[in-house]
N, C-alpha and C. Protein backbone atom coordinates (compact mmCIF):
# COMPACT_ATOMS: atom_id res chain seq x y z
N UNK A 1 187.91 48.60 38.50
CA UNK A 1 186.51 48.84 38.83
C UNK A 1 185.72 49.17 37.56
N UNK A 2 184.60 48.61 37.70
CA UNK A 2 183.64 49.07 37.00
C UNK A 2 183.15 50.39 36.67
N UNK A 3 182.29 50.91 35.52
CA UNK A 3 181.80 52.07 35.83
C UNK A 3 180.80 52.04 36.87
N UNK A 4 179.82 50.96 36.58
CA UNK A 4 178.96 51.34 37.99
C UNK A 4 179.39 51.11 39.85
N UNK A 5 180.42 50.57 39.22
CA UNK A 5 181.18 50.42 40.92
C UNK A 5 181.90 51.80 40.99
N UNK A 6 182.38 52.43 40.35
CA UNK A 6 182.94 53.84 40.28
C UNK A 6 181.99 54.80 40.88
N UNK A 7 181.04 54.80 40.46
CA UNK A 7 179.94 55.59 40.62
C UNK A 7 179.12 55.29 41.72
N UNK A 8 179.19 53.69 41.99
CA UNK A 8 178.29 53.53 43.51
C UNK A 8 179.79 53.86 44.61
N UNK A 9 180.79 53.87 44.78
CA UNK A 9 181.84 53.58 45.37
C UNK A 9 182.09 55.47 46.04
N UNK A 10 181.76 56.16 44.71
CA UNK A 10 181.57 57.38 44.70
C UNK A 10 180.35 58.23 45.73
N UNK A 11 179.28 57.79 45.20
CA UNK A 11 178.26 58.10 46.07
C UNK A 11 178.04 57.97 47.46
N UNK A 12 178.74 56.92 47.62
CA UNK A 12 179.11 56.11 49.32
C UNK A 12 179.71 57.43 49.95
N UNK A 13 180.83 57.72 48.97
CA UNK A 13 181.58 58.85 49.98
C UNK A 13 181.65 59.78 49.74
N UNK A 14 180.43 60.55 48.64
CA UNK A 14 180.25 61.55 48.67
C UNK A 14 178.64 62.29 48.79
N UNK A 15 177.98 61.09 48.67
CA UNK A 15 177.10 61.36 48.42
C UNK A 15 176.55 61.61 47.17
N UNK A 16 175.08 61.88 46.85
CA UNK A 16 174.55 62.44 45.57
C UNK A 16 175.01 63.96 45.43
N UNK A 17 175.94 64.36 45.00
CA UNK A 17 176.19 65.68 44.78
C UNK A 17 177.18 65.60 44.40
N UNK A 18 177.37 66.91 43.39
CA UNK A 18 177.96 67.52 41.83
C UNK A 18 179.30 68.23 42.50
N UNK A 19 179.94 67.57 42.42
CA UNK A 19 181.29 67.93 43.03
C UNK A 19 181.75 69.06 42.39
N UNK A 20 181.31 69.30 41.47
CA UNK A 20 181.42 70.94 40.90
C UNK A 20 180.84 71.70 41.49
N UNK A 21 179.28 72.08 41.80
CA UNK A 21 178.69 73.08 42.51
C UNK A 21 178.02 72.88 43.08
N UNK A 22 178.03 71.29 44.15
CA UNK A 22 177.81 71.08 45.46
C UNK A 22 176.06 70.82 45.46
N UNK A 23 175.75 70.89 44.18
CA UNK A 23 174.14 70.80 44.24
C UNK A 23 174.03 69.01 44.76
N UNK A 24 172.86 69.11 45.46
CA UNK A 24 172.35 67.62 45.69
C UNK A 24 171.10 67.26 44.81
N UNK A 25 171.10 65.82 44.51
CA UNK A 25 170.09 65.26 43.56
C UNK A 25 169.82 63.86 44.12
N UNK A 26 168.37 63.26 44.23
CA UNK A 26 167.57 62.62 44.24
C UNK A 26 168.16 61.26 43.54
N UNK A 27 168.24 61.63 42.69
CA UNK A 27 168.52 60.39 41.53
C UNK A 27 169.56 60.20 41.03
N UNK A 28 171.04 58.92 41.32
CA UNK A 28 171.79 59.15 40.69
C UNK A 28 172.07 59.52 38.90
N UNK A 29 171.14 59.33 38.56
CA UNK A 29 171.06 59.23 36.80
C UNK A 29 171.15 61.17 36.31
N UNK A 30 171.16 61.76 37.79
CA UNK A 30 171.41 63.38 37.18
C UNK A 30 172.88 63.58 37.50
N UNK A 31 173.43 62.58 37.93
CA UNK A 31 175.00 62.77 37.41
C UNK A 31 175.81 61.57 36.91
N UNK A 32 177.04 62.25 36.45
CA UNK A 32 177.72 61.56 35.14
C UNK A 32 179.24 61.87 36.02
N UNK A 33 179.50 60.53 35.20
CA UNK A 33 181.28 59.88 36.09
C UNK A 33 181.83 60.90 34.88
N UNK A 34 183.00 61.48 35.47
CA UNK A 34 183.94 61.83 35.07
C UNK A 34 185.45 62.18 35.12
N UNK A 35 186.63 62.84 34.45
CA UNK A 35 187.59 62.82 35.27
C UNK A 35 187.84 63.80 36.21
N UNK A 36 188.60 63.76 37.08
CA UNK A 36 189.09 65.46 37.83
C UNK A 36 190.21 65.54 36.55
N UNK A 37 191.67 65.29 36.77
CA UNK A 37 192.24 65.76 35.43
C UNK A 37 192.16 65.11 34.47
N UNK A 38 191.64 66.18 33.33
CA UNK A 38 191.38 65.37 32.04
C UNK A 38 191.98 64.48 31.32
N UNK A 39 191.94 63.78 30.58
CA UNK A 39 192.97 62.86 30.26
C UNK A 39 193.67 63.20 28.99
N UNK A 40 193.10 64.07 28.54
CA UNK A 40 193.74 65.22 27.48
C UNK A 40 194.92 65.51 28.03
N UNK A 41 195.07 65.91 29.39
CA UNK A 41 196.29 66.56 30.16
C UNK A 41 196.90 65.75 31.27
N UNK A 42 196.61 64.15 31.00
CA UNK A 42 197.49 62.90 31.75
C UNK A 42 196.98 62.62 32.46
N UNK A 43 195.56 62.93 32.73
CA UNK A 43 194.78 61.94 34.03
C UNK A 43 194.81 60.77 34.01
N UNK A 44 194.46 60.03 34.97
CA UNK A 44 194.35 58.79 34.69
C UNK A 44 192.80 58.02 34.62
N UNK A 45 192.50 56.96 34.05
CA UNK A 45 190.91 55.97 34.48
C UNK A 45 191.00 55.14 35.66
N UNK A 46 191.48 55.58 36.26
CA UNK A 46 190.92 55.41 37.88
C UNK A 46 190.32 55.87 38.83
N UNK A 47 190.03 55.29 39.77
CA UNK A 47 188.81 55.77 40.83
C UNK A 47 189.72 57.15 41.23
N UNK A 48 190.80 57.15 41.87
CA UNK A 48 191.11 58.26 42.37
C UNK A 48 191.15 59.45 41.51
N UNK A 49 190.90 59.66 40.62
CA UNK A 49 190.88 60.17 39.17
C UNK A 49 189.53 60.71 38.50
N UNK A 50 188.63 60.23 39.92
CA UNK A 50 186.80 60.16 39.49
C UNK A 50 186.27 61.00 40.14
N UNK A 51 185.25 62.06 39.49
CA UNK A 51 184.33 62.33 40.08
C UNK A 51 183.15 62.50 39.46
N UNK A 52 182.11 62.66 40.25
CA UNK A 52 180.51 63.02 40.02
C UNK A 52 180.15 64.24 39.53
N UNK A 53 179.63 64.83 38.61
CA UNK A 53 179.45 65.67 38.23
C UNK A 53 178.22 65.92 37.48
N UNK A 54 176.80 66.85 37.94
CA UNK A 54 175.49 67.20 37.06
C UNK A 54 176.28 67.12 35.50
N UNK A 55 175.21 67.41 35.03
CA UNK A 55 175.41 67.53 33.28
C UNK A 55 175.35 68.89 33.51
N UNK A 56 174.93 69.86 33.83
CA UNK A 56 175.61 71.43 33.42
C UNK A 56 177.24 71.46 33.85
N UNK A 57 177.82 70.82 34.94
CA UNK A 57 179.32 70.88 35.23
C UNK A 57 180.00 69.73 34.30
N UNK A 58 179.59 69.30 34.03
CA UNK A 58 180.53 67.95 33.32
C UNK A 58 180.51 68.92 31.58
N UNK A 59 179.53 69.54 30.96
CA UNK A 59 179.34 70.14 30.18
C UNK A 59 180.93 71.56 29.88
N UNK A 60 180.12 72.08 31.20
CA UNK A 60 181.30 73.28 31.36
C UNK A 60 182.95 72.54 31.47
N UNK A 61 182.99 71.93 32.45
CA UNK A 61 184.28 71.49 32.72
C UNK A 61 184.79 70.58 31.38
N UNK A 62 184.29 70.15 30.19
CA UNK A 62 184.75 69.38 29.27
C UNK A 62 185.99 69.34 29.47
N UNK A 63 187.15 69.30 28.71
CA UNK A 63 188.52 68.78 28.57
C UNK A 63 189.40 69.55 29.34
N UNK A 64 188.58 70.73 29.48
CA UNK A 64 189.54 72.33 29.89
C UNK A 64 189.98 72.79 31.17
N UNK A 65 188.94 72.50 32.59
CA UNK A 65 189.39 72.28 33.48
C UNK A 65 189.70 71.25 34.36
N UNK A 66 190.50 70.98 35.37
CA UNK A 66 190.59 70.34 36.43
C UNK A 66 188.81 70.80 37.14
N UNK A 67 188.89 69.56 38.41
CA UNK A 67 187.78 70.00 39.37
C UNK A 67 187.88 71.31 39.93
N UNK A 68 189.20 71.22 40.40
CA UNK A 68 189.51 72.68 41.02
C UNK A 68 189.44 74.01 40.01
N UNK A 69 189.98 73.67 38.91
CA UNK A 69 189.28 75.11 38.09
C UNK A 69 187.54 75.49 37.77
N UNK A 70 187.40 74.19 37.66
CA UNK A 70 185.71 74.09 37.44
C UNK A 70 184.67 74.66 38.59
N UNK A 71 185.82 74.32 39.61
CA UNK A 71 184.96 75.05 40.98
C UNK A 71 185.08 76.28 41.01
N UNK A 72 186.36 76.94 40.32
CA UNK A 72 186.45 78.75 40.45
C UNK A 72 185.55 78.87 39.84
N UNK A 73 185.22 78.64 38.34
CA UNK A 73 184.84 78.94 37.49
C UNK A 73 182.91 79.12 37.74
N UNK A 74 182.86 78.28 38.71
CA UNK A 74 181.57 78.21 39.01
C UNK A 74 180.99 79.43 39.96
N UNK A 75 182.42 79.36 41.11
CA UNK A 75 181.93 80.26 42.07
C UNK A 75 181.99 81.91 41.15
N UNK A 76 182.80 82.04 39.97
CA UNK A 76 182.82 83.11 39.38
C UNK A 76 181.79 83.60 38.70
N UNK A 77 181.00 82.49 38.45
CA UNK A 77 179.55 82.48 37.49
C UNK A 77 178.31 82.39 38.47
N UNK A 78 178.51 82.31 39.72
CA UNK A 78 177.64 82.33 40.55
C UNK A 78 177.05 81.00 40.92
N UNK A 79 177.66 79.75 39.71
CA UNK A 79 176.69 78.69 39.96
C UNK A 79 176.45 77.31 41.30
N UNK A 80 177.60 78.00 42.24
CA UNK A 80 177.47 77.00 43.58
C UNK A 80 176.37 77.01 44.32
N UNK A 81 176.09 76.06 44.62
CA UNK A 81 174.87 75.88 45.21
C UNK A 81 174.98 76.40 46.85
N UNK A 82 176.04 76.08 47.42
CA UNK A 82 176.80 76.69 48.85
C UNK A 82 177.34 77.55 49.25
């Protein structure tokens, strides 16, 4: 897959929202494809391997967390939207 098939393929089933802190957005262009595990730590470039993420979570989460740490990390910082 493509990146933009990644990203429309994504949106289909998740919708516009930041799989980090659940915020919703208008416009796909306020989020950015990225990995759940980094590939620093053996992820892979595949779809199952993808998620959506604002630029403040794709920022935070750089190389260091998984989705799932990125989500503690958020709810620890207050920044979930839910």
């Amino acid at each position: 897959m493509s990146r933009a098939q990644m990203v429309e393929h994504l949106i289909t089933q998740h919708g516009m929202v930041c799989q980090g802190c659940d915020r919703t957005f208008d416009d796909a262009r306020y989020l950015q494809l990225d990995h759940n595990t980094p590939r620093a730590d053996g992820g892979i470039n595949h779809i199952t391997n993808r998620v959506l993420l604002c630029g403040p979570c794709n920022g935070l989460k750089s190389n260091i967390y998984t989705l799932s740490g990125l989500r503690r990390q958020n709810r620890k910082l207050g920044y979930m939207a839910r």
